[in-house]
N, C-alpha and C. Protein backbone atom coordinates (compact mmCIF):
# COMPACT_ATOMS: atom_id res chain seq x y z
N UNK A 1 -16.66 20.27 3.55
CA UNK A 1 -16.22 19.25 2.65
C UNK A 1 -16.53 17.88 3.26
N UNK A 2 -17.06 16.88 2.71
CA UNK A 2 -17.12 15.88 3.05
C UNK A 2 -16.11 14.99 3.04
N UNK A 3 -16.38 14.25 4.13
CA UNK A 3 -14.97 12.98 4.18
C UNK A 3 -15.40 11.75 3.37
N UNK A 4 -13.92 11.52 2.79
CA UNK A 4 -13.92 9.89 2.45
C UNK A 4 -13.98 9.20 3.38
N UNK A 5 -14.99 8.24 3.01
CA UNK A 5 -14.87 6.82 3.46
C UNK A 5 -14.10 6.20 3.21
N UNK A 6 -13.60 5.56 4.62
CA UNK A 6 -12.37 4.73 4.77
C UNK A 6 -12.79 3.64 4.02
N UNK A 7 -11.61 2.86 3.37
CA UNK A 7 -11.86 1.28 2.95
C UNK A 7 -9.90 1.11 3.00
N UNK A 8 -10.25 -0.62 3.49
CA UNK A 8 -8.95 -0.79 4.27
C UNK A 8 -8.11 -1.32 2.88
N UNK A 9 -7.03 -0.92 2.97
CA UNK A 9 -6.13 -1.46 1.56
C UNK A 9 -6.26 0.10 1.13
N UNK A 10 -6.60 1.04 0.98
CA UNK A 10 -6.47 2.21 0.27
C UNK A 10 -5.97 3.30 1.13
N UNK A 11 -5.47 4.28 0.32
CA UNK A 11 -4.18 5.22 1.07
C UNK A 11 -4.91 6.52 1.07
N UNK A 12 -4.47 7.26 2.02
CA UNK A 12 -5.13 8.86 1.87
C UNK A 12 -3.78 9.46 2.38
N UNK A 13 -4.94 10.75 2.27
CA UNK A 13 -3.74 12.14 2.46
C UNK A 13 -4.29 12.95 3.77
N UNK A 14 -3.56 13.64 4.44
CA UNK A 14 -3.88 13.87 5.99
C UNK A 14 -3.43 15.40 4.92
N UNK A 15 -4.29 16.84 5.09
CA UNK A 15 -4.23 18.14 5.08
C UNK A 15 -2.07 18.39 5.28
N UNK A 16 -2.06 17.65 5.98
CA UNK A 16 -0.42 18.19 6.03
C UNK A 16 0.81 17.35 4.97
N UNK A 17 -0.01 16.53 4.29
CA UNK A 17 0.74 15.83 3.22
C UNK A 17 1.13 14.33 3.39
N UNK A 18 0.80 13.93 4.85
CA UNK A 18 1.18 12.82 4.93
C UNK A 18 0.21 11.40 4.33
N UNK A 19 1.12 11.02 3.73
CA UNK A 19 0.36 9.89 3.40
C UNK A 19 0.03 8.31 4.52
N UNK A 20 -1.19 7.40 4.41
CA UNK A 20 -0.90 6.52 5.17
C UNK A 20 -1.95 5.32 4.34
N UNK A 21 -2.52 4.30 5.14
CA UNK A 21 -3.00 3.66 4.61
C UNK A 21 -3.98 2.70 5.64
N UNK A 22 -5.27 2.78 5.42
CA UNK A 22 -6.08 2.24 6.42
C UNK A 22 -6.00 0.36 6.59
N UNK A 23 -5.79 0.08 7.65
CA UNK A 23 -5.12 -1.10 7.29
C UNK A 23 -6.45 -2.32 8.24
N UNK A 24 -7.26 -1.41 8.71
CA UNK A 24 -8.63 -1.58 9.79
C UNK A 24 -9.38 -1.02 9.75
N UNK A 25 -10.99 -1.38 10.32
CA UNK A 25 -11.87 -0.79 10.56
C UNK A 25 -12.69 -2.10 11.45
N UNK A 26 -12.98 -0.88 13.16
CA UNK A 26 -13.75 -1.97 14.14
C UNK A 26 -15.07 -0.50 14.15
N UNK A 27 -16.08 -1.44 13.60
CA UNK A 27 -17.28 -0.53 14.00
C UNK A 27 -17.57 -0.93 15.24
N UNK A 28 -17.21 -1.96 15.77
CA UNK A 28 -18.02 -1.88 18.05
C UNK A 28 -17.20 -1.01 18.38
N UNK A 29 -16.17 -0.55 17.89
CA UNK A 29 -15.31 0.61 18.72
C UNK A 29 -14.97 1.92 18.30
N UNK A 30 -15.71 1.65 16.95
CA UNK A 30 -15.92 3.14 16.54
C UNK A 30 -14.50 3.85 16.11
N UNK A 31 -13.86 3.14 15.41
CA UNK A 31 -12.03 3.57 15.16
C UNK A 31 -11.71 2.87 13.91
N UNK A 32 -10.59 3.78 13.39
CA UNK A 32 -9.85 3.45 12.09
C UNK A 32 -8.72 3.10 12.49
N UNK A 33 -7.66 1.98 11.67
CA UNK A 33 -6.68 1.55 12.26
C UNK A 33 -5.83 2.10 11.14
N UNK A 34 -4.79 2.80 11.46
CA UNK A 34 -4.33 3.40 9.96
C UNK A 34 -2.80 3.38 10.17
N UNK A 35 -1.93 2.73 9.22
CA UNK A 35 -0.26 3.10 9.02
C UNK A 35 0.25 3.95 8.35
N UNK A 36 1.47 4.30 8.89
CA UNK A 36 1.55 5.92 8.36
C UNK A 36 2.87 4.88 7.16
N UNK A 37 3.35 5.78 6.27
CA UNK A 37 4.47 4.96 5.67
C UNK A 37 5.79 4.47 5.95
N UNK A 38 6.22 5.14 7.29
CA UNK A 38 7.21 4.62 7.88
C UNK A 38 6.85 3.12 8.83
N UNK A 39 5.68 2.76 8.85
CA UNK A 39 5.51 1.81 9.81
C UNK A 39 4.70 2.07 11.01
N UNK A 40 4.19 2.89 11.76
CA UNK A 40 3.94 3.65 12.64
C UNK A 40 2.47 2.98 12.50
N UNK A 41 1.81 2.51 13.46
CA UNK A 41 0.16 2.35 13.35
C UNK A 41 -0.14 3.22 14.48
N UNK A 42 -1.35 3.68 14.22
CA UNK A 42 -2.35 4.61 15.04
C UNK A 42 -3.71 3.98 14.82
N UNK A 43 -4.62 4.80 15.76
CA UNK A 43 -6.17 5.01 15.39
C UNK A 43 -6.55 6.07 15.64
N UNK A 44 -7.98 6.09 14.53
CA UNK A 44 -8.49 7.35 14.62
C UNK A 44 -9.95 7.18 15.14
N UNK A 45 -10.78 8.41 15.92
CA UNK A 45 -12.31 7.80 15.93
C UNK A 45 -12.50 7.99 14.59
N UNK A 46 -13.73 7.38 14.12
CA UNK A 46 -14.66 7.86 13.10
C UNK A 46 -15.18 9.70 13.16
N UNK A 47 -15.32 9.88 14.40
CA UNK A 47 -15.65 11.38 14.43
C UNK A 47 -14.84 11.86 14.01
N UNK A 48 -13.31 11.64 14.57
CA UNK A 48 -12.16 12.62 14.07
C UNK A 48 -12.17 12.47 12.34
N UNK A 49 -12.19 11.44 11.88
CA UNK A 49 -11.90 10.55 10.56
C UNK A 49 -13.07 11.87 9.85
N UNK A 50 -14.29 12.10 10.15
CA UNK A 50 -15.23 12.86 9.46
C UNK A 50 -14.75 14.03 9.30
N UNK A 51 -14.26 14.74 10.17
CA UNK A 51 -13.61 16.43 10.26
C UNK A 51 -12.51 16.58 10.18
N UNK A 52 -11.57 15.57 9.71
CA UNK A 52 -9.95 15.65 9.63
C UNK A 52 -9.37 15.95 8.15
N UNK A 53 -10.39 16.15 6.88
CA UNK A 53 -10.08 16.68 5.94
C UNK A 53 -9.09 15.86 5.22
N UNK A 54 -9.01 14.24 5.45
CA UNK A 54 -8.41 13.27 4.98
C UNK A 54 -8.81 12.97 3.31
N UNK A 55 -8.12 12.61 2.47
CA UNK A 55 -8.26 12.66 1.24
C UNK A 55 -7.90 11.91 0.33
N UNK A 56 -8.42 10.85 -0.75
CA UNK A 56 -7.96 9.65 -1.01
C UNK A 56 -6.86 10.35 -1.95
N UNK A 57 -5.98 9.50 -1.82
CA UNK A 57 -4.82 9.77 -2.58
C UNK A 57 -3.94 7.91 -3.20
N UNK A 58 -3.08 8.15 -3.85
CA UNK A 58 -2.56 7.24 -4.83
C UNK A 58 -1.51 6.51 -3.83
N UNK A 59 -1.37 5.28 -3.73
CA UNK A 59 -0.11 4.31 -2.97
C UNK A 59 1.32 4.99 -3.50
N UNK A 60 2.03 4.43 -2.60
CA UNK A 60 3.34 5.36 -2.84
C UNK A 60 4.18 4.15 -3.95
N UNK A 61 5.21 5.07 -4.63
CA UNK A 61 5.75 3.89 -5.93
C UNK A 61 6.26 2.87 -5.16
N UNK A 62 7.06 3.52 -4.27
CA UNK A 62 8.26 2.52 -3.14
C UNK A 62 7.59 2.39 -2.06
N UNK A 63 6.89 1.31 -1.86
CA UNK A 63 6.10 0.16 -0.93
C UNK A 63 7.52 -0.26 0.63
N UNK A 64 8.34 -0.37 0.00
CA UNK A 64 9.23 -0.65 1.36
C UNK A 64 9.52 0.66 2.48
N UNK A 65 8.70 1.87 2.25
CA UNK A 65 8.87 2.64 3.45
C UNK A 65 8.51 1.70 4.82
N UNK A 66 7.12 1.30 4.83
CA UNK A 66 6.85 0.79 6.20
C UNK A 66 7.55 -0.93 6.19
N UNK A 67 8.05 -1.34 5.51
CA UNK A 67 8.62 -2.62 5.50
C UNK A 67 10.08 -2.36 6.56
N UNK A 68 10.86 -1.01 6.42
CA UNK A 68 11.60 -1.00 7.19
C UNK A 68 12.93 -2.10 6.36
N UNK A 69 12.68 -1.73 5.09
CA UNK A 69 14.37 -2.16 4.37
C UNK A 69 14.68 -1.49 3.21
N UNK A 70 15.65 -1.49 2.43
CA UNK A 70 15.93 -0.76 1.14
C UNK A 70 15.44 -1.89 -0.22
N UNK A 71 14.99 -1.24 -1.12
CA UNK A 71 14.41 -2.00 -2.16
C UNK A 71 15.14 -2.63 -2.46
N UNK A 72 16.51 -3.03 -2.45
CA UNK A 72 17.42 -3.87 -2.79
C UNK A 72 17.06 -5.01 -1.99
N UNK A 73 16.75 -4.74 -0.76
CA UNK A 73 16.17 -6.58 0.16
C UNK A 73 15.19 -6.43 -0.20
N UNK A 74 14.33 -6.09 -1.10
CA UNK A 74 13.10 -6.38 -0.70
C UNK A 74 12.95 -8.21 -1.70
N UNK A 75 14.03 -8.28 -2.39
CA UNK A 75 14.31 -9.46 -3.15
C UNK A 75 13.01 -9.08 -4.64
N UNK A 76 12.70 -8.61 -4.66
CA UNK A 76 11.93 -8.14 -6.20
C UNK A 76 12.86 -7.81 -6.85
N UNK A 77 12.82 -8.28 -8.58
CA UNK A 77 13.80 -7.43 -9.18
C UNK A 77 13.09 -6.62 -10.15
N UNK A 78 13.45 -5.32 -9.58
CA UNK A 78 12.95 -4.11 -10.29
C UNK A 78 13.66 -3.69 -11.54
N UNK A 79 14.41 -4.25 -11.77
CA UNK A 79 15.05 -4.25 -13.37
C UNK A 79 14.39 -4.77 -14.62
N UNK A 80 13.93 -4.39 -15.22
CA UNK A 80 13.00 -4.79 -16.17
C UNK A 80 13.92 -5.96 -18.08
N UNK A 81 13.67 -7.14 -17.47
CA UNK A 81 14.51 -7.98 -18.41
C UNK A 81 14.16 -7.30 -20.11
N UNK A 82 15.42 -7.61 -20.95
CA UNK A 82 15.33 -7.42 -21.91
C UNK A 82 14.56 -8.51 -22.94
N UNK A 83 14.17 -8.23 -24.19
CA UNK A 83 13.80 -9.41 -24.88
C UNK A 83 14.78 -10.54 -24.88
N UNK A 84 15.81 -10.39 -25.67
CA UNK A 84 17.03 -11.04 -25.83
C UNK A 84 17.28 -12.10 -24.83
N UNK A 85 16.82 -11.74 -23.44
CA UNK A 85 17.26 -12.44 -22.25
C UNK A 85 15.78 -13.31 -22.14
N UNK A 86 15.05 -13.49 -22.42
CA UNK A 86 14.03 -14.29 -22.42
C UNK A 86 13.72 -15.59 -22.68
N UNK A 87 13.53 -17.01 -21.74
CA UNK A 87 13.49 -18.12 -22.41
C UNK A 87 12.33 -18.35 -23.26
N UNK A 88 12.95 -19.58 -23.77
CA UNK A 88 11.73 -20.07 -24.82
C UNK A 88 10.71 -20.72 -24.23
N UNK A 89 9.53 -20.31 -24.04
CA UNK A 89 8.99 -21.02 -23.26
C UNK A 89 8.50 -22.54 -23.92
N UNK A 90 8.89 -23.02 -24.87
CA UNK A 90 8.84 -24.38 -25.47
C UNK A 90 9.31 -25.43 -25.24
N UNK A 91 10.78 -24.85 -24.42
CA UNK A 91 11.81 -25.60 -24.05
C UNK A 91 10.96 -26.03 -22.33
N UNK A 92 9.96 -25.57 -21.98
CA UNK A 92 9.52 -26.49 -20.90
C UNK A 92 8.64 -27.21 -20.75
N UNK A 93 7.93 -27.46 -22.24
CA UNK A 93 7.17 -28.29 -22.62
C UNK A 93 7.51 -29.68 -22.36
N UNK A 94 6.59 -30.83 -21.85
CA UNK A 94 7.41 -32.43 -22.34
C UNK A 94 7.22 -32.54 -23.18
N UNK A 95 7.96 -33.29 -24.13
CA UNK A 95 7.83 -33.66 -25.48
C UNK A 95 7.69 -35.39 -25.42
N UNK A 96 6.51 -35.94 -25.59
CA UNK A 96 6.20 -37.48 -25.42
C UNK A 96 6.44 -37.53 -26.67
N UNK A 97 7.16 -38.70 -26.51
CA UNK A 97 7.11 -39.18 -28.50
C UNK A 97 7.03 -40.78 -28.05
């Protein structure tokens, strides 16, 4: 089976389920710089990276594993506003008269 090519910003899957996310790549040194989702950075060679049966896979929903807080700090609000609650956006218009 052939390996994916790494590209940094995109997540794979390691044969044992773990997900991570390549966060580097130094070709003078021949290594991948990769975070696992708890936070954890490693490297890999490129050799290993070819025969390690790594596999692109999808970002995880909840981004604050490797942030190291609960989605409640992460200060985003994941609550999705209702219409009702919505300003007018007219009211921030200037009105020159």
């Amino acid at each position: 089976m052939a390996a994916e090519i790494p590209i940094i910003g995109d997540w794979y899957q390691k044969p044992s389920g773990v997900l991570f996310e390549v966060v580097a790549i130094d070709d003078e040194d021949g290594t991948i710089e990769i975070q696992h989702f708890d936070g954890t950075i490693s490297e890999v060679d490129v050799e290993a990276w070819i025969t390690s049966g790594y596999v692109a896979a999808e970002a995880p929903e909840d981004f604050t594993g490797s942030l190291d807080m609960e989605a409640e700090d992460s200060g985003l609000d994941t609550e999705v506003a209702g219409h009702q609650e919505w300003a007018d956006p007219l009211e921030y218009l200037d009105r020159a008269e």
